[in-house]
C-alpha atoms as a PDB file:
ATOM      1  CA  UNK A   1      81.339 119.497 118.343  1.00  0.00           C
ATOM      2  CA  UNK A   2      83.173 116.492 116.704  1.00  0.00           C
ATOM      3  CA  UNK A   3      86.455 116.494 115.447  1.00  0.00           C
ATOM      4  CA  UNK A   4      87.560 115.052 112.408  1.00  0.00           C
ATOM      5  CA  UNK A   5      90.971 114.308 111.342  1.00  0.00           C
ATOM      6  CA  UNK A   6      92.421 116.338 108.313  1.00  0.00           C
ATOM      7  CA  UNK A   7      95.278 115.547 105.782  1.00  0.00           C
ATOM      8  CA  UNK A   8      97.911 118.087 104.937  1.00  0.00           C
ATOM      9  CA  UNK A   9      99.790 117.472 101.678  1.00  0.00           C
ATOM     10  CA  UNK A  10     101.872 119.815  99.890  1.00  0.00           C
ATOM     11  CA  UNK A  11     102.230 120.256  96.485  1.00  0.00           C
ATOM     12  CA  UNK A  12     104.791 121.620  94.422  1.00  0.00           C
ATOM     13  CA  UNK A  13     102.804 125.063  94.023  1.00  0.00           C
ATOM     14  CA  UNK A  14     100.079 124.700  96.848  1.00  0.00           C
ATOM     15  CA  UNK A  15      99.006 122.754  99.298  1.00  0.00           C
ATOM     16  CA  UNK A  16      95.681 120.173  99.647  1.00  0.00           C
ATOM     17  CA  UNK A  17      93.673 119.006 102.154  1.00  0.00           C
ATOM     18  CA  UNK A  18      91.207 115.983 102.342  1.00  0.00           C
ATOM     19  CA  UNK A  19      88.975 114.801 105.436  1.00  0.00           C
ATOM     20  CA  UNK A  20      89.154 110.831 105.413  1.00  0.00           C
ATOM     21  CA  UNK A  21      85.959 110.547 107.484  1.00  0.00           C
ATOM     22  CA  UNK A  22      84.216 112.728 104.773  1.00  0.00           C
ATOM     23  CA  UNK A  23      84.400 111.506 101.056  1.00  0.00           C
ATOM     24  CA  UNK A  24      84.850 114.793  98.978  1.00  0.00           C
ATOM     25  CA  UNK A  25      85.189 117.057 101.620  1.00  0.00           C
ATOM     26  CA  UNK A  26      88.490 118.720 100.379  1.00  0.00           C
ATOM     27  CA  UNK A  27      90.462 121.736  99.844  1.00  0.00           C
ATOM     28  CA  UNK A  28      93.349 124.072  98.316  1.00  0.00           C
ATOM     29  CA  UNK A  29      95.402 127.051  99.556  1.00  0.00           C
ATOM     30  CA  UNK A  30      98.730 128.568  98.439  1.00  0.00           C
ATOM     31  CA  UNK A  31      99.858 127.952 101.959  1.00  0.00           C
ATOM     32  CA  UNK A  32      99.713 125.507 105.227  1.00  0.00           C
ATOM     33  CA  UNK A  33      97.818 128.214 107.132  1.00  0.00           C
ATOM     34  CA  UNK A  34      95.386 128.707 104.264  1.00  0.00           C
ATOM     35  CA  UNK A  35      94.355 125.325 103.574  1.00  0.00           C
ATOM     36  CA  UNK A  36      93.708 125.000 107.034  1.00  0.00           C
ATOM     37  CA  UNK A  37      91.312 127.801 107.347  1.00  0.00           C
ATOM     38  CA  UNK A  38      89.668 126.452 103.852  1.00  0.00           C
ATOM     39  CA  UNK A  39      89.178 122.649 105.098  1.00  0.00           C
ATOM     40  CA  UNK A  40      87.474 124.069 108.160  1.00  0.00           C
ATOM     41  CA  UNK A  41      84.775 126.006 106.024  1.00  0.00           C
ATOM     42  CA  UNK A  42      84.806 122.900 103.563  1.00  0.00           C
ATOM     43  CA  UNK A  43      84.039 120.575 106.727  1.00  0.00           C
ATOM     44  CA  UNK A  44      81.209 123.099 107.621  1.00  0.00           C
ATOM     45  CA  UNK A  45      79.348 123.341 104.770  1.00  0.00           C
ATOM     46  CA  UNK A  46      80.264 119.863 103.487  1.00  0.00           C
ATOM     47  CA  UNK A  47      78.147 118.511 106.878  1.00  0.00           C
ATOM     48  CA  UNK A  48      75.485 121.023 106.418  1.00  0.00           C
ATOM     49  CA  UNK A  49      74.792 119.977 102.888  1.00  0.00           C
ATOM     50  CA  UNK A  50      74.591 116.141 104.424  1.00  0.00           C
ATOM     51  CA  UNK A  51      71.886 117.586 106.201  1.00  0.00           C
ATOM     52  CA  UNK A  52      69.829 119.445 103.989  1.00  0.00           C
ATOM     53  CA  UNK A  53      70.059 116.545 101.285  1.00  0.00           C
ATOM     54  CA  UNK A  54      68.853 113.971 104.511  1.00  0.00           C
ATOM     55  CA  UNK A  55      71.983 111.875 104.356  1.00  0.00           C
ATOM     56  CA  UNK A  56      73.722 110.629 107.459  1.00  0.00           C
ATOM     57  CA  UNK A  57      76.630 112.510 108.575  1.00  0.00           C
ATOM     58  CA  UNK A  58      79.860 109.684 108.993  1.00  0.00           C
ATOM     59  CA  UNK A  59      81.249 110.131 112.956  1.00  0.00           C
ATOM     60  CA  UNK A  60      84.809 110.582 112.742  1.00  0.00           C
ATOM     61  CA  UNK A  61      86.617 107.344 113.178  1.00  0.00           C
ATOM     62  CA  UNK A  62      89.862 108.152 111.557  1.00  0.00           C
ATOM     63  CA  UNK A  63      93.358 108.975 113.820  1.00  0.00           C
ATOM     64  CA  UNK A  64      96.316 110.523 113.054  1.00  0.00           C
ATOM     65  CA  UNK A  65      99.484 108.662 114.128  1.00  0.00           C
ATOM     66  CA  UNK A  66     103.289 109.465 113.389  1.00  0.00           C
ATOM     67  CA  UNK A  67     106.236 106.736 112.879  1.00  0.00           C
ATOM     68  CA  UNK A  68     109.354 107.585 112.909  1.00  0.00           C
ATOM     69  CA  UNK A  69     111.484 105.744 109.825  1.00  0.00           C
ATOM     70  CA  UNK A  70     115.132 105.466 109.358  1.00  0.00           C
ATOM     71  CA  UNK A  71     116.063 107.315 106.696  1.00  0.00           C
ATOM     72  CA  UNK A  72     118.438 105.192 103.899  1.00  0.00           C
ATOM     73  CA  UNK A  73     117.643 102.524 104.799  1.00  0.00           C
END
């Protein structure tokens, strides 16, 4: 199993999700937990469809790192 890093961003009604490793592979929920649950299925049958069409599927190369940032500055 591979594991492929996910964005998180929230809206001002909903949230969205993207997979950088995986052009197009996206999704929407009402909430955090939601989108979540919906990028997993979208990562699923996103890869799946790589492989029925023949295409490569990209190994995840993307990382997630936080910074902290002084706020006023």
């Amino acid at each position: 199993m591979k594991r492929y890093a996910i964005i998180i961003e929230k809206g001002p009604a909903s949230y969205g999700a993207y997979v950088p490793d995986l052009p197009g592979c996206v999704a929407a929920g009402e909430t955090e937990a939601e989108v979540r649950r919906l990028i997993e299925q979208a990562i699923d049958f996103h890869i799946e469809g790589l492989r029925l069409s023949g295409e490569p599927v990209p190994e995840p190369t993307s990382t997630v790192e936080y910074v902290e940032a002084a706020a006023g500055r």
